[in-house]
PDB file of N, CA and C in Angstrom:
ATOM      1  N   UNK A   1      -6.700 -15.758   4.232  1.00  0.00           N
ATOM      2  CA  UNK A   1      -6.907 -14.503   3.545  1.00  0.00           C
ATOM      3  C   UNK A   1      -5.561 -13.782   3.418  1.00  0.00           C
ATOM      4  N   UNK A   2      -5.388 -12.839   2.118  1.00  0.00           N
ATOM      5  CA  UNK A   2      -4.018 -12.606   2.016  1.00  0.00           C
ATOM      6  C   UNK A   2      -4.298 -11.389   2.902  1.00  0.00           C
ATOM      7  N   UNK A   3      -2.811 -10.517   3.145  1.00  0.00           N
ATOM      8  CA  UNK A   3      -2.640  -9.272   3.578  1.00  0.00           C
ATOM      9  C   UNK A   3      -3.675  -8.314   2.652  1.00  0.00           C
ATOM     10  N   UNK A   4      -3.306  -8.870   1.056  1.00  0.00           N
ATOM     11  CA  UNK A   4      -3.773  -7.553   0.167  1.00  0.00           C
ATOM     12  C   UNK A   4      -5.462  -7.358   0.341  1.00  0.00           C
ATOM     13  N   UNK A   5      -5.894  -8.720   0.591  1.00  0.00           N
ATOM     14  CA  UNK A   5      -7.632  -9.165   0.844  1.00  0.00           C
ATOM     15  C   UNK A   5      -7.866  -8.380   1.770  1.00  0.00           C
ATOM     16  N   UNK A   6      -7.359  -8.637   2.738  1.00  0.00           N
ATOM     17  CA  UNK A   6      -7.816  -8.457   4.322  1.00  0.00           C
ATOM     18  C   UNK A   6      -7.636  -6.588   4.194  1.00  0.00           C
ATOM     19  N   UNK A   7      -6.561  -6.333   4.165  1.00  0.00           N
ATOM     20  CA  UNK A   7      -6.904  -4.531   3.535  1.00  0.00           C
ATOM     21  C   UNK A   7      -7.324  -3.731   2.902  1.00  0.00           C
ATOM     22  N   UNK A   8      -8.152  -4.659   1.508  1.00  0.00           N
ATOM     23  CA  UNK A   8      -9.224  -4.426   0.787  1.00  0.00           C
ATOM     24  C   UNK A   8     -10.470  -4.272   1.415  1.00  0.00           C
ATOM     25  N   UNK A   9     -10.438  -5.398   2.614  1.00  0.00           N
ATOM     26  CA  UNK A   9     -12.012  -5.917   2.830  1.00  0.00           C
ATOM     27  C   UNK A   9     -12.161  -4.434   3.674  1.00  0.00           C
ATOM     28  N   UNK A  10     -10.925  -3.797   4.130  1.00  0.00           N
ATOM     29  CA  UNK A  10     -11.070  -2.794   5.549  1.00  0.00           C
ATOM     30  C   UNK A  10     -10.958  -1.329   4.697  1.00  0.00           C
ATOM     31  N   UNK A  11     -11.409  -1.002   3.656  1.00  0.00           N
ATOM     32  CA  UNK A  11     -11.773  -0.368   3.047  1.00  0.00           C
ATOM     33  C   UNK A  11     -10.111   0.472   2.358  1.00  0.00           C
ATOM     34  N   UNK A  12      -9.258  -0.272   2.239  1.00  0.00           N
ATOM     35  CA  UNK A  12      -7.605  -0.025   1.766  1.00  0.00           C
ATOM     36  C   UNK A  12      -8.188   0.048   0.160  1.00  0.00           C
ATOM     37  N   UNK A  13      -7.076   0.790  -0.641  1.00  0.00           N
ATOM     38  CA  UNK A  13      -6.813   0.573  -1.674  1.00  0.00           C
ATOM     39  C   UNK A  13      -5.633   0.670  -2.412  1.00  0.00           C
ATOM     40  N   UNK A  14      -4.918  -0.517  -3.041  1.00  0.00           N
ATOM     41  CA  UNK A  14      -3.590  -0.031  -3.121  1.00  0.00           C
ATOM     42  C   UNK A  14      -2.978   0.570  -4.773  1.00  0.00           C
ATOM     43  N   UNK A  15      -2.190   1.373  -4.444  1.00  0.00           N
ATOM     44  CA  UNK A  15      -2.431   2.492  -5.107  1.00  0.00           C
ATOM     45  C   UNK A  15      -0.872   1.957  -6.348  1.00  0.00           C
ATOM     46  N   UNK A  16       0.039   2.110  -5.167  1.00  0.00           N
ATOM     47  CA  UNK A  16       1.493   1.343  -6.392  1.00  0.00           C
ATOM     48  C   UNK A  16       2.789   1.183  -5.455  1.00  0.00           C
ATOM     49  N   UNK A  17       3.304   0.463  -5.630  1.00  0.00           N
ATOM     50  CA  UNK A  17       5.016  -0.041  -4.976  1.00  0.00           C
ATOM     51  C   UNK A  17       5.938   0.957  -5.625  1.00  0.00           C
ATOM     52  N   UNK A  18       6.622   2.133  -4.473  1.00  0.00           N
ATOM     53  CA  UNK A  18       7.588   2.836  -4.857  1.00  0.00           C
ATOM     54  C   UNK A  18       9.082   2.633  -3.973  1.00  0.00           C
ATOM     55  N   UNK A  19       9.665   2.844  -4.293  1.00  0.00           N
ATOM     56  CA  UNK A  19      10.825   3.019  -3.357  1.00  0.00           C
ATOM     57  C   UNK A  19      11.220   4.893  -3.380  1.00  0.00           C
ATOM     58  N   UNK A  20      12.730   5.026  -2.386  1.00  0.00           N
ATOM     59  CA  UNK A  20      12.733   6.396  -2.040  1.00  0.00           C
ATOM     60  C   UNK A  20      13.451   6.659  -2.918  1.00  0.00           C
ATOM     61  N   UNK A  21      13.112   8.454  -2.955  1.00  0.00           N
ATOM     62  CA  UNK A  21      12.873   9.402  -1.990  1.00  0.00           C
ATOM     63  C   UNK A  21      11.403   9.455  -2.649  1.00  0.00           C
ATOM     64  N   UNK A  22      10.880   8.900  -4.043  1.00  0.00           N
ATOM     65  CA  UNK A  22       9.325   8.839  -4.389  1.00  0.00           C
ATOM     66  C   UNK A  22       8.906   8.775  -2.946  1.00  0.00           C
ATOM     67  N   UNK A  23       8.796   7.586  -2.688  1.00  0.00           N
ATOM     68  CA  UNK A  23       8.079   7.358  -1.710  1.00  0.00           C
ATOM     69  C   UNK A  23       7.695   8.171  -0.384  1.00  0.00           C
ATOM     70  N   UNK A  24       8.673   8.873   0.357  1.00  0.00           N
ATOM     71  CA  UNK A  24       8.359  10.020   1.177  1.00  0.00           C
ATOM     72  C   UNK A  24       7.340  11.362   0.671  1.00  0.00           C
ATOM     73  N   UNK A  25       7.952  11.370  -0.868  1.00  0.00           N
ATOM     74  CA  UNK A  25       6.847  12.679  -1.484  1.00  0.00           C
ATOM     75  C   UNK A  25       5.609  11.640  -1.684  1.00  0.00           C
ATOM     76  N   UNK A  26       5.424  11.243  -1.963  1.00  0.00           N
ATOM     77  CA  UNK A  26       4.151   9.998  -2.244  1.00  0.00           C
ATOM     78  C   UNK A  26       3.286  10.441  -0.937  1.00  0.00           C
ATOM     79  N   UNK A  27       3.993   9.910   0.110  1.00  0.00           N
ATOM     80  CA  UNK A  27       2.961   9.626   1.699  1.00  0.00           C
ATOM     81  C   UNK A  27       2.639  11.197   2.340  1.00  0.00           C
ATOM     82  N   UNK A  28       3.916  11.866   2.092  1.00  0.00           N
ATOM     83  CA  UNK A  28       3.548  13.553   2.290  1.00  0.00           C
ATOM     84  C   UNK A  28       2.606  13.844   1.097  1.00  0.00           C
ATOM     85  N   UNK A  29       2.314  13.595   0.076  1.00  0.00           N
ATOM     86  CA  UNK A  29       0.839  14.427  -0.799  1.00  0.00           C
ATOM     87  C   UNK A  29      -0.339  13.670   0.112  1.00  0.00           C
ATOM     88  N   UNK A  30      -0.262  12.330   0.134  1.00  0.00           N
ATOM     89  CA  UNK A  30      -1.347  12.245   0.473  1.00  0.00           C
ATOM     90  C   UNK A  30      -2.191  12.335   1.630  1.00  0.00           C
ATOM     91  N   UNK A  31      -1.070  12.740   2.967  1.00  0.00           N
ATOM     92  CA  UNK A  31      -1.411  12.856   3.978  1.00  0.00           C
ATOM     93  C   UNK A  31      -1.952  14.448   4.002  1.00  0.00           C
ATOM     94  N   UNK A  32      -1.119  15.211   2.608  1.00  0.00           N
ATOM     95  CA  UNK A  32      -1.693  16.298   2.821  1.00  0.00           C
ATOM     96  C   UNK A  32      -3.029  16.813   2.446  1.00  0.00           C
ATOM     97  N   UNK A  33      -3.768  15.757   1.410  1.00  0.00           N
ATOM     98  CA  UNK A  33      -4.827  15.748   1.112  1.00  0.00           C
ATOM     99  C   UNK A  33      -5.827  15.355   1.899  1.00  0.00           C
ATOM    100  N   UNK A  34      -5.436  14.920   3.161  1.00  0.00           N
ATOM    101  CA  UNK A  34      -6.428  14.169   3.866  1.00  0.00           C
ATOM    102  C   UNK A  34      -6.546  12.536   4.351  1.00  0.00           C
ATOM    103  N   UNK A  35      -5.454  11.984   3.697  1.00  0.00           N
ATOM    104  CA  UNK A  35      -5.913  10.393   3.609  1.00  0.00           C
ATOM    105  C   UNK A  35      -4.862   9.558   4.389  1.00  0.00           C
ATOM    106  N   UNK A  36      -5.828   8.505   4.282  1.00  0.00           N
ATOM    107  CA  UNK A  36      -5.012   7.890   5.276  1.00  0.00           C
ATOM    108  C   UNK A  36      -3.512   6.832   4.606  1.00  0.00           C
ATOM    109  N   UNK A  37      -2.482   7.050   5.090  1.00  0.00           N
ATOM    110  CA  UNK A  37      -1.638   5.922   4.348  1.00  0.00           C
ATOM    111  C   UNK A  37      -1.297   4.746   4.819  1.00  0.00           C
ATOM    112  N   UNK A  38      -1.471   3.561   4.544  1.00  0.00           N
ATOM    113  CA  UNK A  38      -0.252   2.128   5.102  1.00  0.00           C
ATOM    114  C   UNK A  38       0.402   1.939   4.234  1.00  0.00           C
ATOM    115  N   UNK A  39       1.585   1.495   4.697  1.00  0.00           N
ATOM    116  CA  UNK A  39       2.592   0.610   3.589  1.00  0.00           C
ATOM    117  C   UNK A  39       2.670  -0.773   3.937  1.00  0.00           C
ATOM    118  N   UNK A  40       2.774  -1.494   2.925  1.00  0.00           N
ATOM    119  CA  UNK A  40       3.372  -3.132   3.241  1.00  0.00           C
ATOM    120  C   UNK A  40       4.792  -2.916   2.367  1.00  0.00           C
ATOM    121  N   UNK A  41       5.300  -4.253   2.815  1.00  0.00           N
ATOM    122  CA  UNK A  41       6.337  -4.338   2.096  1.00  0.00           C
ATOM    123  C   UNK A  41       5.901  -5.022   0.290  1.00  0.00           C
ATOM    124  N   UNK A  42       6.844  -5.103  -0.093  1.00  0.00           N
ATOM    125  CA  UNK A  42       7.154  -5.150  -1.609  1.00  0.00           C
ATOM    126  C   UNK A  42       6.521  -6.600  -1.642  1.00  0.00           C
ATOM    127  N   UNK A  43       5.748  -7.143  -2.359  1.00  0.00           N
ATOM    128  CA  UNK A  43       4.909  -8.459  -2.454  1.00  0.00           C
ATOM    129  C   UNK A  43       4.515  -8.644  -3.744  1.00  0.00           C
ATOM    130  N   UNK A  44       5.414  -9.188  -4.788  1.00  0.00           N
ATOM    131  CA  UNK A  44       5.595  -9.802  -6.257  1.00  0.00           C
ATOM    132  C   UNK A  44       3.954  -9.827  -6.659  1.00  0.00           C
ATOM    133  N   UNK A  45       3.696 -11.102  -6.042  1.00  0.00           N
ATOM    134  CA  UNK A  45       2.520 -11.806  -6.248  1.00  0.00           C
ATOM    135  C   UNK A  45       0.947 -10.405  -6.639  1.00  0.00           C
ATOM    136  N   UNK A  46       1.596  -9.340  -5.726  1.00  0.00           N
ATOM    137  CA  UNK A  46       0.389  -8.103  -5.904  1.00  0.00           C
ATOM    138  C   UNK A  46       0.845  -7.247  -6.835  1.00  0.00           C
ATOM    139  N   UNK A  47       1.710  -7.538  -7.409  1.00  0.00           N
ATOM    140  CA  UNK A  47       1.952  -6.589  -8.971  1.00  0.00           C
ATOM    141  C   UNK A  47       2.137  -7.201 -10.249  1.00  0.00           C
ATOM    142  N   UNK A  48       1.344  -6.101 -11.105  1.00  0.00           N
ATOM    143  CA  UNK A  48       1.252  -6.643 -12.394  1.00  0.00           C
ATOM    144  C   UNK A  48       2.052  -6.223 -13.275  1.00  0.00           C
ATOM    145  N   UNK A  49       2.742  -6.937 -14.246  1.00  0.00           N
ATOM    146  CA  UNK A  49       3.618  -6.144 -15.366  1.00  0.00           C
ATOM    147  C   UNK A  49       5.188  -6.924 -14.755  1.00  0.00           C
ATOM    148  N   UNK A  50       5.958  -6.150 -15.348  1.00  0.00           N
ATOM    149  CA  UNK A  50       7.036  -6.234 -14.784  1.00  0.00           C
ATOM    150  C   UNK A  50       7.691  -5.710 -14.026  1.00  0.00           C
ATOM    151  N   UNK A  51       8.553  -6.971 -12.975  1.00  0.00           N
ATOM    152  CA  UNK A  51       8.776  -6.048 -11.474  1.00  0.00           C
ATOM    153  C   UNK A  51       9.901  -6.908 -11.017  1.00  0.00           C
ATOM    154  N   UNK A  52      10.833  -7.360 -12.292  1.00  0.00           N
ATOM    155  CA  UNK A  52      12.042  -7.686 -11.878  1.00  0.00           C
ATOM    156  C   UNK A  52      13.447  -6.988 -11.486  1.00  0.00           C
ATOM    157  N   UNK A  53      13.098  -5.573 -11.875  1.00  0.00           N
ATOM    158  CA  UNK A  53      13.902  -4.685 -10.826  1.00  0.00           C
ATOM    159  C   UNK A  53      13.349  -4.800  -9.427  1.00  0.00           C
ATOM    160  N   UNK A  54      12.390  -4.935  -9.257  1.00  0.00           N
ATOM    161  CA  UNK A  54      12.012  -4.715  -7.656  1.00  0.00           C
ATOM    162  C   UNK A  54      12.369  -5.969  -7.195  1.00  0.00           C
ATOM    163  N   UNK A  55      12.286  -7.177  -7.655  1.00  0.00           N
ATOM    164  CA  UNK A  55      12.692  -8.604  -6.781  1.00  0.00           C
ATOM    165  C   UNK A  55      14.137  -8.406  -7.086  1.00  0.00           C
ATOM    166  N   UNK A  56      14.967  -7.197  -7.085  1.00  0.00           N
ATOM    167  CA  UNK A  56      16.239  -7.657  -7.139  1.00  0.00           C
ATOM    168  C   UNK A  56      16.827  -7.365  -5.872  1.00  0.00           C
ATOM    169  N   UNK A  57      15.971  -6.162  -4.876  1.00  0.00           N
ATOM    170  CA  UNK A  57      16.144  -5.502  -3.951  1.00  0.00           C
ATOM    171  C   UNK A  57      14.813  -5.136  -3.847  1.00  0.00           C
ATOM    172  N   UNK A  58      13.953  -6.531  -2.637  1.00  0.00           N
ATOM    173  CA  UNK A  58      12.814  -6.078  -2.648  1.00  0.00           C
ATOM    174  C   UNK A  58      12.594  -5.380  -1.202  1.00  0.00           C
ATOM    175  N   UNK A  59      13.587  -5.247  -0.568  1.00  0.00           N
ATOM    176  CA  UNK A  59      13.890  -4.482   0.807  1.00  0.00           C
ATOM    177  C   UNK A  59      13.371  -3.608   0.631  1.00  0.00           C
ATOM    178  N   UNK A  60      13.427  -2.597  -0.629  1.00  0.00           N
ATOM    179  CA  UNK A  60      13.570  -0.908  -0.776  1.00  0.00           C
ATOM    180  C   UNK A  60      12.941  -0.672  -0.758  1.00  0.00           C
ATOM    181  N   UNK A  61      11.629  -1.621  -1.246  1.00  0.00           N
ATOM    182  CA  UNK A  61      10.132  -1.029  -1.755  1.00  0.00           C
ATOM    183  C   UNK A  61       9.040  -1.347  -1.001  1.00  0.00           C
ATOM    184  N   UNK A  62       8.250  -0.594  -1.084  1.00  0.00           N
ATOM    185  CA  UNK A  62       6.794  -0.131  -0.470  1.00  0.00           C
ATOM    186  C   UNK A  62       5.981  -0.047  -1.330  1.00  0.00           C
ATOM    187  N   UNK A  63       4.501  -1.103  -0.754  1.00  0.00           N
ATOM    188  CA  UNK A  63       3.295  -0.834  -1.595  1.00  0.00           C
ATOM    189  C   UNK A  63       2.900   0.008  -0.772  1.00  0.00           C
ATOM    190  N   UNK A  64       2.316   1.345  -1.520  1.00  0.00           N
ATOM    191  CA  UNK A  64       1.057   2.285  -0.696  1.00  0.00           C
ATOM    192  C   UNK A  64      -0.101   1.990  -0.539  1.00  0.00           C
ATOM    193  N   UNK A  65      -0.630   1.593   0.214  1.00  0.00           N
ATOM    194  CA  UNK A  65      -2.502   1.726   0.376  1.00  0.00           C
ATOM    195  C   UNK A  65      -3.033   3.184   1.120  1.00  0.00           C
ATOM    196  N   UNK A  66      -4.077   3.508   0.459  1.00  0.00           N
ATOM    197  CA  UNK A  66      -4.828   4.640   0.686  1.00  0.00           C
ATOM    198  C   UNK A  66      -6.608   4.057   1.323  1.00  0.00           C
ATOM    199  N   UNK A  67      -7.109   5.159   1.905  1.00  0.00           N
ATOM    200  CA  UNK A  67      -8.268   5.078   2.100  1.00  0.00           C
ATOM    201  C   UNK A  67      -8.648   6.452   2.484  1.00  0.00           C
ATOM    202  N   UNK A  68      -9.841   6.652   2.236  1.00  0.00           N
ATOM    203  CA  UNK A  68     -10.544   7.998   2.948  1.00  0.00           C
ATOM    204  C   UNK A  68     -10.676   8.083   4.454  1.00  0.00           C
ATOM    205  N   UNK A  69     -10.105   8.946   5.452  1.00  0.00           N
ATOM    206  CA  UNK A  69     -10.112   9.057   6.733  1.00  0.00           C
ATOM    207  C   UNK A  69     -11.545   8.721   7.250  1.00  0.00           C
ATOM    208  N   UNK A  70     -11.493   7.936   8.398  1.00  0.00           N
ATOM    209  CA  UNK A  70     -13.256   7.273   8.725  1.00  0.00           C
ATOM    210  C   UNK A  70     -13.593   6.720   8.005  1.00  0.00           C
ATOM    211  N   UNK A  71     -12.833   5.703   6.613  1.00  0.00           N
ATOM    212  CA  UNK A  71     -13.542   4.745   5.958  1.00  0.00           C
ATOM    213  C   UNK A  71     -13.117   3.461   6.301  1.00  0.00           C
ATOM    214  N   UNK A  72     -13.265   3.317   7.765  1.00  0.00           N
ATOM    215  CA  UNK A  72     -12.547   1.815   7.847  1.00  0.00           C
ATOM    216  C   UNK A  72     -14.140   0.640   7.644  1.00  0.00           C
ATOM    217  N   UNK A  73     -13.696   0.026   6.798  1.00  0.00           N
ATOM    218  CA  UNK A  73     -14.768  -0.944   6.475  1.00  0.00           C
ATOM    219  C   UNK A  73     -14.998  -2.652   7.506  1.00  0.00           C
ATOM    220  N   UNK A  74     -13.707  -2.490   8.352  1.00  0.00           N
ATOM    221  CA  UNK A  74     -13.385  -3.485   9.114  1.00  0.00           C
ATOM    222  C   UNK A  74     -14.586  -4.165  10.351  1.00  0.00           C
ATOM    223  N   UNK A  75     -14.668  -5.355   9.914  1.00  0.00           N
ATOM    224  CA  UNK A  75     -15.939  -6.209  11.029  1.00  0.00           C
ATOM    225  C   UNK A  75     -15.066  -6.410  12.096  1.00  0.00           C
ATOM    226  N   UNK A  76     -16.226  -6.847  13.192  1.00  0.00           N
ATOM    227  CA  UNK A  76     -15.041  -6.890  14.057  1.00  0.00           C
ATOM    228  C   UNK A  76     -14.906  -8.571  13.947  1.00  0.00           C
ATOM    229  N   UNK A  77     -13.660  -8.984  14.730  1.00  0.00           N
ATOM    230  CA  UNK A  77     -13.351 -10.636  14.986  1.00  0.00           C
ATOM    231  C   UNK A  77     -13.607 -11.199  16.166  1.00  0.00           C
ATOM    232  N   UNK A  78     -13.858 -12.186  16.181  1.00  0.00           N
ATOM    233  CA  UNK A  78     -13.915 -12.823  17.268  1.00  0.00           C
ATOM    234  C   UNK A  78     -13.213 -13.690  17.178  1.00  0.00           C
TER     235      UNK A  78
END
């Protein structure tokens, strides 16, 4: 299962790959709204369009995932 699956299945949704200083105002709105944030790193394969500026320096960038606080959808593992 990929990263992007497995944070889908746990009730994630990912929202878009920014780099900074976007990105700090990005995670400050939404924390101020209430929600919850993760970042992964920059992962080609999960974006659509073009994103050959970002594989040039994919260090910089951050995908955001969001979810509603208490919406973790996650089973547990054994």
């Amino acid at each position: 299962m990929t990263t992007k699956a497995r944070l889908m299945e746990e009730g994630w949704e990912m929202q878009l790959t920014m780099d900074e200083p976007r990105l700090s105002d990005l995670i400050e709105m939404y924390e101020e709204l209430g929600i919850e944030v993760h970042l992964e790193p920059f992962n080609p394969e999960n974006e659509s369009g073009c994103n050959e500026c970002m594989k040039a320096s994919p260090e910089k960038f951050r995908t955001i995932f969001t979810r509603k606080k208490g919406n973790c959808n996650a089973q547990a593992i054994n």
